[in-house]
N, C-alpha and C. Protein backbone atom coordinates (compact mmCIF):
# COMPACT_ATOMS: atom_id res chain seq x y z
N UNK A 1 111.71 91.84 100.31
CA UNK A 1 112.92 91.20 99.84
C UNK A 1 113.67 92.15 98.92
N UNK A 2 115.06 92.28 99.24
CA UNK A 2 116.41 93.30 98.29
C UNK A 2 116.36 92.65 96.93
N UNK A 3 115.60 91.19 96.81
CA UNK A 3 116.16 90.85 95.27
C UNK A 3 115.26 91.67 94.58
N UNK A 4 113.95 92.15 94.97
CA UNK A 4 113.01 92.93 93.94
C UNK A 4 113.51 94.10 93.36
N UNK A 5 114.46 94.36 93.86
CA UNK A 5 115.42 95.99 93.73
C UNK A 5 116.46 95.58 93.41
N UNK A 6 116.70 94.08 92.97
CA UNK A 6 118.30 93.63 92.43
C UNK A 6 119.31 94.24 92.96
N UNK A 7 118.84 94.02 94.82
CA UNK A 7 120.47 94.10 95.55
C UNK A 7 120.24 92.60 96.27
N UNK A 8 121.22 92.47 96.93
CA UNK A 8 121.72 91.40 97.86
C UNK A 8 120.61 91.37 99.36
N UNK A 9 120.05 90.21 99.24
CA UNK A 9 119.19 90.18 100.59
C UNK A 9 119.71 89.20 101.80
N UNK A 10 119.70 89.99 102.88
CA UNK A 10 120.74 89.24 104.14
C UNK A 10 119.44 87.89 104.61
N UNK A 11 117.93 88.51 104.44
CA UNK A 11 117.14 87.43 104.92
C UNK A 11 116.79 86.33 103.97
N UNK A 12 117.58 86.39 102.78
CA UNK A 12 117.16 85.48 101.92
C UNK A 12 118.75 84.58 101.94
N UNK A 13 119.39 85.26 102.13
CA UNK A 13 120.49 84.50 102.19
C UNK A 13 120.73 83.60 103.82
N UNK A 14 120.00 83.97 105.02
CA UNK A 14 119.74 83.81 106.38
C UNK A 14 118.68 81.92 105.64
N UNK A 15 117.80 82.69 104.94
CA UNK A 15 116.93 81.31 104.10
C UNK A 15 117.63 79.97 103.61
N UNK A 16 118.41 80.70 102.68
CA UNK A 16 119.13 79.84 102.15
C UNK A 16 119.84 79.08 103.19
N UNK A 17 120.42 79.60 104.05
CA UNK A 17 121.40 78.70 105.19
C UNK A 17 120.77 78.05 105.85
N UNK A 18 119.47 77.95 106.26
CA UNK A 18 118.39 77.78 107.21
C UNK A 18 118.34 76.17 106.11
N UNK A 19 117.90 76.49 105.24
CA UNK A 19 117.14 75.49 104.03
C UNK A 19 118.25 74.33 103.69
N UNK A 20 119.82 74.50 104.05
CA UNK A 20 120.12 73.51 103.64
C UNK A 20 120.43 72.59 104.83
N UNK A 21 120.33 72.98 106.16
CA UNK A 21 120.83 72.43 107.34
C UNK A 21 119.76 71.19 107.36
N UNK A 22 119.88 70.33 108.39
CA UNK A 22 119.35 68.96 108.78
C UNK A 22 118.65 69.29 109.88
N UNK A 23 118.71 70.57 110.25
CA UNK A 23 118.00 70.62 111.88
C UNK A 23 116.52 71.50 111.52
N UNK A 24 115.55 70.08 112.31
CA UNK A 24 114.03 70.77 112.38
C UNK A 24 113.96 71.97 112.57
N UNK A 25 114.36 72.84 113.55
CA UNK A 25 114.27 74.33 113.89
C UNK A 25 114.82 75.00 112.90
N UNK A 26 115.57 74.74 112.33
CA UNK A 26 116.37 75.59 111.05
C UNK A 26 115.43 75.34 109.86
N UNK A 27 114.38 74.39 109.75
CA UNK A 27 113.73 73.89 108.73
C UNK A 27 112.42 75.17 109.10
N UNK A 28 112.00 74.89 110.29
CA UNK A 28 111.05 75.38 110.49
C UNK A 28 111.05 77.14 110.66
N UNK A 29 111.99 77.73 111.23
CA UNK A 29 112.42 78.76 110.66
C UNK A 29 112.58 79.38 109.33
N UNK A 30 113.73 78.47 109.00
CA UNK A 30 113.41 78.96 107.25
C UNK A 30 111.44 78.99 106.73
N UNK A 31 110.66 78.50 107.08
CA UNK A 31 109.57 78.30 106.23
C UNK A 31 108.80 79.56 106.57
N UNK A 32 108.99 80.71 108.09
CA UNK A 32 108.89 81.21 108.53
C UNK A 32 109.21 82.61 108.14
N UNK A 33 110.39 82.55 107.68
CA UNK A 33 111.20 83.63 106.68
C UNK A 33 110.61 84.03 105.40
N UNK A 34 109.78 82.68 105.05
CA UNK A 34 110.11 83.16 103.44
C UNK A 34 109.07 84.18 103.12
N UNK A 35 109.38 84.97 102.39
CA UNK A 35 108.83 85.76 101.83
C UNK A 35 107.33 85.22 100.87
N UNK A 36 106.80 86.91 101.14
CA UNK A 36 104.88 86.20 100.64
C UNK A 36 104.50 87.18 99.88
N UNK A 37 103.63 87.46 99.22
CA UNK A 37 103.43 88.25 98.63
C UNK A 37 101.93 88.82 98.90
N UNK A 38 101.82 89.86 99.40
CA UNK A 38 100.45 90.63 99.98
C UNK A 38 100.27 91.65 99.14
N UNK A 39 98.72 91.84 98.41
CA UNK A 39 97.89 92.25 97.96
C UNK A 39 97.14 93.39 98.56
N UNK A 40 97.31 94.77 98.44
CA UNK A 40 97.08 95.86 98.91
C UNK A 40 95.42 96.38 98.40
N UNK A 41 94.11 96.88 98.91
CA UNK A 41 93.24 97.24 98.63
C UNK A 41 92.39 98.60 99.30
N UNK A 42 92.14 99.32 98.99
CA UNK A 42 91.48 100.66 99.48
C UNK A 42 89.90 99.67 99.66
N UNK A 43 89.45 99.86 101.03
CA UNK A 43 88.01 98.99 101.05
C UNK A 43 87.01 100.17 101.89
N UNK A 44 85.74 100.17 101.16
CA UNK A 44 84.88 101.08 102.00
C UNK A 44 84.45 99.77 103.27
N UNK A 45 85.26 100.64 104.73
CA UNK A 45 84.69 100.17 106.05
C UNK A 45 83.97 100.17 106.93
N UNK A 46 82.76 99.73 107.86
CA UNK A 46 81.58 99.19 106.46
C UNK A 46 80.98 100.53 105.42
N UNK A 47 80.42 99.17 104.70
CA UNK A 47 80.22 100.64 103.47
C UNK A 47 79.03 100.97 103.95
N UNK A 48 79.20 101.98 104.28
CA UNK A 48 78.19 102.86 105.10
C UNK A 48 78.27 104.42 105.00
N UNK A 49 77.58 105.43 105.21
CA UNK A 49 77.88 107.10 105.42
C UNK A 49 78.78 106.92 106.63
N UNK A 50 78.46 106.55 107.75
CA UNK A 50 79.69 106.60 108.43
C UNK A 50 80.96 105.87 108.77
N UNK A 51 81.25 104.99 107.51
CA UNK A 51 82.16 104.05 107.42
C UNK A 51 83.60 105.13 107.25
N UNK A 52 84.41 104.23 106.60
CA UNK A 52 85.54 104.57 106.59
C UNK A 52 86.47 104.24 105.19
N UNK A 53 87.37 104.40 105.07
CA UNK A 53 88.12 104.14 103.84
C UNK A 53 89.38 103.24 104.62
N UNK A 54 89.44 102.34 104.11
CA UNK A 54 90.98 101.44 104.87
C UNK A 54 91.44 100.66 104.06
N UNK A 55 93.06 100.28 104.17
CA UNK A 55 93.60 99.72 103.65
C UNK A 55 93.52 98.20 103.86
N UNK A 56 93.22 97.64 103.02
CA UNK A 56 93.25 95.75 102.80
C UNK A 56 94.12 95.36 102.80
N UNK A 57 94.96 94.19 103.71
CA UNK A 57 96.06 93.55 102.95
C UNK A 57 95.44 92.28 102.89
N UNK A 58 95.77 91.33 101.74
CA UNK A 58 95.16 90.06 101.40
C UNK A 58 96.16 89.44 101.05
N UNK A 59 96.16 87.32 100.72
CA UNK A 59 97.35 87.06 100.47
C UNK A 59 97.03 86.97 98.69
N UNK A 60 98.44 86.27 98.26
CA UNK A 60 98.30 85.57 97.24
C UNK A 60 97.01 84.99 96.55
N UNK A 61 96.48 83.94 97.67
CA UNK A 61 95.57 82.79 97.07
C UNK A 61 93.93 83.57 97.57
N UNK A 62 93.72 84.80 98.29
CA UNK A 62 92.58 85.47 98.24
C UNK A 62 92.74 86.47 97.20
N UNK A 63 93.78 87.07 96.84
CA UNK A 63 93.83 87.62 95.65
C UNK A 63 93.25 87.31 94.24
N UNK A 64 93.80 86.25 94.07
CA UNK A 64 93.21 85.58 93.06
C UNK A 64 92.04 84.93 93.00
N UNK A 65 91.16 84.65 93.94
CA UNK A 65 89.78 84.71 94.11
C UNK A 65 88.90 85.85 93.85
N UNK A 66 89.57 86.82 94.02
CA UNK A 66 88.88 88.36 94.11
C UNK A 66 89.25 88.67 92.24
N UNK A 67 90.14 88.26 91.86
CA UNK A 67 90.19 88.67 90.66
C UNK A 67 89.45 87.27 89.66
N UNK A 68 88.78 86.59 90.30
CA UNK A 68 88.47 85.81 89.30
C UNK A 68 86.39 86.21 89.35
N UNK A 69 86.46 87.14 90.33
CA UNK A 69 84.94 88.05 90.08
C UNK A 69 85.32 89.00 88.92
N UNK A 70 86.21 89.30 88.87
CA UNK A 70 86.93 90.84 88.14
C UNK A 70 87.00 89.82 86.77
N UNK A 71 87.02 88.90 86.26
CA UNK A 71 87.70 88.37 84.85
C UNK A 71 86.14 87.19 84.56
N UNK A 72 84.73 87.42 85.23
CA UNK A 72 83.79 86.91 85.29
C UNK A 72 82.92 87.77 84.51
N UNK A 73 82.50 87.51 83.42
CA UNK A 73 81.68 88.51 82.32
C UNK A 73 80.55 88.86 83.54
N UNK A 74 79.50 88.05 83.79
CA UNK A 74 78.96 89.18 84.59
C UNK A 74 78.75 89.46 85.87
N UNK A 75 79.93 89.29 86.83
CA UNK A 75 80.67 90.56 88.08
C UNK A 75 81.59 91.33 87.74
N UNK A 76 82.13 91.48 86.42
CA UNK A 76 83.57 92.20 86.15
C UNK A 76 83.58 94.03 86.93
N UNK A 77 82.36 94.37 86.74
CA UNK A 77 82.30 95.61 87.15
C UNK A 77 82.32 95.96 88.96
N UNK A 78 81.96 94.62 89.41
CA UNK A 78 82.21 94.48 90.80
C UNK A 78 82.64 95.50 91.59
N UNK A 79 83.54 96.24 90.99
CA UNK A 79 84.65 97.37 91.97
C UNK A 79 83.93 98.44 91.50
N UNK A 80 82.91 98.73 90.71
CA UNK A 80 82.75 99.84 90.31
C UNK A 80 82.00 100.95 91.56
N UNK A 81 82.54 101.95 91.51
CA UNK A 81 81.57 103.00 92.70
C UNK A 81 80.36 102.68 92.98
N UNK A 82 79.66 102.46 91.71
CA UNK A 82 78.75 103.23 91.63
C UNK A 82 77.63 102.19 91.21
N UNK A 83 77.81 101.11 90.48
CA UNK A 83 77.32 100.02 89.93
C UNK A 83 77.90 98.62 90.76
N UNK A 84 78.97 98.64 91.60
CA UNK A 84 79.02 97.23 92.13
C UNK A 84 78.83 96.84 93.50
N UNK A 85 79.26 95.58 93.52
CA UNK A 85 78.83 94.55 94.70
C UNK A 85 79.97 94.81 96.43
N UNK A 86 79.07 94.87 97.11
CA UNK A 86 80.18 94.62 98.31
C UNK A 86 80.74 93.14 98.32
N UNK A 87 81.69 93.24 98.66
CA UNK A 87 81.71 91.76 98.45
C UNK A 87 81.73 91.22 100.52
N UNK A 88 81.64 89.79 100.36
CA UNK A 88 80.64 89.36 102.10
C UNK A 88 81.70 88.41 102.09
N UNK A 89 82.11 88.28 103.15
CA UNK A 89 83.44 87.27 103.74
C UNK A 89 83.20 87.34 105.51
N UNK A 90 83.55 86.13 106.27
CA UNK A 90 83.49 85.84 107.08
C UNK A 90 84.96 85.77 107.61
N UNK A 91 85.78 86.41 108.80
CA UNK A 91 86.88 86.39 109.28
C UNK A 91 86.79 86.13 110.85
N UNK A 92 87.45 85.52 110.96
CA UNK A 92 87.81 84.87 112.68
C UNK A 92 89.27 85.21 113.10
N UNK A 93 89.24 85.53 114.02
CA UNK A 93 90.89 85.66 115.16
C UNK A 93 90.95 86.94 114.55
N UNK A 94 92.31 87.47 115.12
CA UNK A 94 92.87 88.22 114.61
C UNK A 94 94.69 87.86 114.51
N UNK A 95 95.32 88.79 114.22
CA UNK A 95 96.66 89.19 113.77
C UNK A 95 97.32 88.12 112.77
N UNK A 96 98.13 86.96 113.88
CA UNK A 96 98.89 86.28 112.59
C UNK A 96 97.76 85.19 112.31
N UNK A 97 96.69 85.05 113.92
CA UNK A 97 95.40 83.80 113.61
C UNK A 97 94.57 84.39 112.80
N UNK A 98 94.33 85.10 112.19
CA UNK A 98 93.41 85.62 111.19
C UNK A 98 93.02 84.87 110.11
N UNK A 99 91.77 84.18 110.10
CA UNK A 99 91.21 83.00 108.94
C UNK A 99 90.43 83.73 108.45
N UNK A 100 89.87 82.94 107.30
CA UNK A 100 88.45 83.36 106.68
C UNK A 100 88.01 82.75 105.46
N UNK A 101 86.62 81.90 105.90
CA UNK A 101 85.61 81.18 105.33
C UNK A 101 86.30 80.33 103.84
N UNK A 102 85.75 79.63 103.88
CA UNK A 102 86.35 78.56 103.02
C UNK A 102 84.86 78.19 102.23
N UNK A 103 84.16 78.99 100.56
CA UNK A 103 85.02 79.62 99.80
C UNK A 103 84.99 80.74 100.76
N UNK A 104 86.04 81.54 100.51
CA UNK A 104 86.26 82.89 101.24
C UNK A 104 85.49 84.15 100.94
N UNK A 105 84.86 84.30 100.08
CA UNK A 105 83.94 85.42 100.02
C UNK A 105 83.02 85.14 99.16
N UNK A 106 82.31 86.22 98.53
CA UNK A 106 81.14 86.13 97.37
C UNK A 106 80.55 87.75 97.59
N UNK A 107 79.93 87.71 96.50
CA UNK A 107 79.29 89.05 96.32
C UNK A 107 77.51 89.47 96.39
N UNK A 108 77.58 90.80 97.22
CA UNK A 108 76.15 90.89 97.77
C UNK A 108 75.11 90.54 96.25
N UNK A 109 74.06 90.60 96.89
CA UNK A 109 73.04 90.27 95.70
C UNK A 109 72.31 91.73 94.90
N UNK A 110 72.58 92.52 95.88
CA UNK A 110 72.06 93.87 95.52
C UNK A 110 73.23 94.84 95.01
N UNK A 111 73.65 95.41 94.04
CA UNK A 111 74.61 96.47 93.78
C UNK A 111 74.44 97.24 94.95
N UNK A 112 75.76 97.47 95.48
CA UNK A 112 75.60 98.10 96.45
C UNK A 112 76.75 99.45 96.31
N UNK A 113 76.35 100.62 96.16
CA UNK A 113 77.41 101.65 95.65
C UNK A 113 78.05 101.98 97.00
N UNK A 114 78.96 102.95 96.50
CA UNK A 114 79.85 103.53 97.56
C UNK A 114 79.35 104.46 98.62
N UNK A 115 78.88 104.85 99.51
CA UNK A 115 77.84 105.33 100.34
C UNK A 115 79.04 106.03 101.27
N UNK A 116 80.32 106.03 101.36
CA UNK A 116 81.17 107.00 102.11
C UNK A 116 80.92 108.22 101.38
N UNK A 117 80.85 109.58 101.77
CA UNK A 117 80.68 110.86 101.27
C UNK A 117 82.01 111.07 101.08
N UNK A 118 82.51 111.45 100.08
CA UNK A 118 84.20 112.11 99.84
C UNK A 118 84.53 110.72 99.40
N UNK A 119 84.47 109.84 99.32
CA UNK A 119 85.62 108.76 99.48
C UNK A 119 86.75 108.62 98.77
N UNK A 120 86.25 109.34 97.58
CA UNK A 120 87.73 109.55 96.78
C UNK A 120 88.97 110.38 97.19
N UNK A 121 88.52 110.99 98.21
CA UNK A 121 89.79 111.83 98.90
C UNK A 121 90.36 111.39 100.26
N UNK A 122 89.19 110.09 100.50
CA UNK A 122 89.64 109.19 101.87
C UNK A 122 90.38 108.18 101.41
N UNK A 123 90.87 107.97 99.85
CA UNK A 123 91.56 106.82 99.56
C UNK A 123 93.44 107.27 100.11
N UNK A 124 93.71 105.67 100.15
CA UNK A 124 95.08 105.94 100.62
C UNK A 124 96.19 105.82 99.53
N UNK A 125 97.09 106.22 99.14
CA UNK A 125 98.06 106.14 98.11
C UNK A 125 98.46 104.67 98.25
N UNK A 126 98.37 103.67 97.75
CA UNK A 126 98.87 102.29 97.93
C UNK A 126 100.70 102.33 97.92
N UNK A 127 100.81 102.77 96.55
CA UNK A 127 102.47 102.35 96.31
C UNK A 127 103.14 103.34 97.59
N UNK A 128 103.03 103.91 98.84
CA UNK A 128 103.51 104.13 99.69
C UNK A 128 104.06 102.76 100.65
N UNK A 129 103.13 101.81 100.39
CA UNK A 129 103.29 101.17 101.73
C UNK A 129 104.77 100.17 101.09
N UNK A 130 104.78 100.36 100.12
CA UNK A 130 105.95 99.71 99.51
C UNK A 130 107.55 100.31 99.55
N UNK A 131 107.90 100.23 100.77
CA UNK A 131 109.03 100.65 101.42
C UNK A 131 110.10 99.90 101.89
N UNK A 132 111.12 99.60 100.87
CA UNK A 132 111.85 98.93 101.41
C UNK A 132 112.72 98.98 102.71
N UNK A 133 113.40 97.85 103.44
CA UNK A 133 114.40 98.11 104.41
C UNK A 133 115.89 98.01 103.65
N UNK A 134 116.49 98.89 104.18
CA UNK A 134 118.09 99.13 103.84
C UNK A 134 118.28 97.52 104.46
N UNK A 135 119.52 96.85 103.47
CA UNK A 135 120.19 96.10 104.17
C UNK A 135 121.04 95.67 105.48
N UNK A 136 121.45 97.13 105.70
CA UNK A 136 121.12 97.65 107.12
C UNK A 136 120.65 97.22 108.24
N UNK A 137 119.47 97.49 107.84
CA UNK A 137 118.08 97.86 108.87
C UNK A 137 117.33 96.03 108.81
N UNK A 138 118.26 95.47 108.01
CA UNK A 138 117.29 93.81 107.92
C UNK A 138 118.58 93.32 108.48
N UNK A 139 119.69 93.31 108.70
CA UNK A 139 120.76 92.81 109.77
C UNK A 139 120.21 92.93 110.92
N UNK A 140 120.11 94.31 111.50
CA UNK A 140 119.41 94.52 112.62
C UNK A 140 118.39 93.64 112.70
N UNK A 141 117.12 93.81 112.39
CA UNK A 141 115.76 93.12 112.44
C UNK A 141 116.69 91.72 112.88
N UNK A 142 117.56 90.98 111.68
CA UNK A 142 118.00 89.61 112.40
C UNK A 142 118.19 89.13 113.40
N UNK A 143 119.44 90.13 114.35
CA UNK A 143 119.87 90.31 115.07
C UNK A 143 119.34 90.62 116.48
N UNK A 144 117.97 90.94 116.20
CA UNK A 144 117.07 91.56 117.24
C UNK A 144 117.35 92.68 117.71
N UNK A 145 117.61 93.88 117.27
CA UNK A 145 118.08 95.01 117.23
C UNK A 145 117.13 95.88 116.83
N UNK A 146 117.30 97.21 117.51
CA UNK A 146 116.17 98.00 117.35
C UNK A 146 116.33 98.77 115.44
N UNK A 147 115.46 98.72 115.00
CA UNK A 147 115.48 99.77 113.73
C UNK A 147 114.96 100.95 113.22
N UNK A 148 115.85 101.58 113.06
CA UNK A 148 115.64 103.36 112.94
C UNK A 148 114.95 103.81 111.76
């Protein structure tokens, strides 16, 4: 969304028009639009020597599950290399069907360290993926138009 950068957003304003109409499809659209907020994480995949380093995206309401191990006197260290827990979650489907376990995770019983070799140089720069679209380029997207 352009408002995070305090310009003018064409899909929030597309929202707004959506949100005040009387028609189901315009209702249901708008709810479709709105903007979410995803939670970015560097995760050892599996944590293993021959795992991998990958990027997490999580929502809102798993976010804050994961940080309420992190603000727990004793899992706080959880993330640590070297001293913490994998944490164990169950996921089904994939893409937009993508669920997972209800509570949604918990943490192994054994400290389990980081076991990728290098991994600190397999991490990915996070604030990259944070790229906005030109106002531009979100007309298009509306429009069904290809974007450059």
């Amino acid at each position: 969304c352009l408002h995070l950068y305090s310009q003018e957003c064409p899909v929030c304003d597309l929202i707004d028009t959506l949100t005040k109409s009387n028609k189901a499809n315009d209702q249901n659209l708008a709810s479709k639009l709105m903007p979410q907020s995803r939670y970015l994480f560097n995760v050892a995949a599996p944590n293993k020597e021959e795992g991998a380093i990958k990027v997490w995206s999580t929502s809102e309401g798993m976010f804050y599950d994961i940080l309420a191990f992190y603000t727990d006197g004793e899992t706080s260290d959880f993330i640590h290399p070297r001293r913490g827990y994998d944490l164990i979650f169950t996921r089904t489907g994939t893409g937009l069907a993508t669920r997972y376990n209800k509570p949604p995770m918990k943490l192994a019983r054994q400290r389990t360290p980081v076991a990728i070799e290098d991994w600190q140089k397999k991490m990915h720069p996070l604030d990259t993926f944070q790229k906005p679209y030109t106002r531009r380029q979100l007309r298009a997207i509306l429009n069904g138009e290809e974007v450059e």
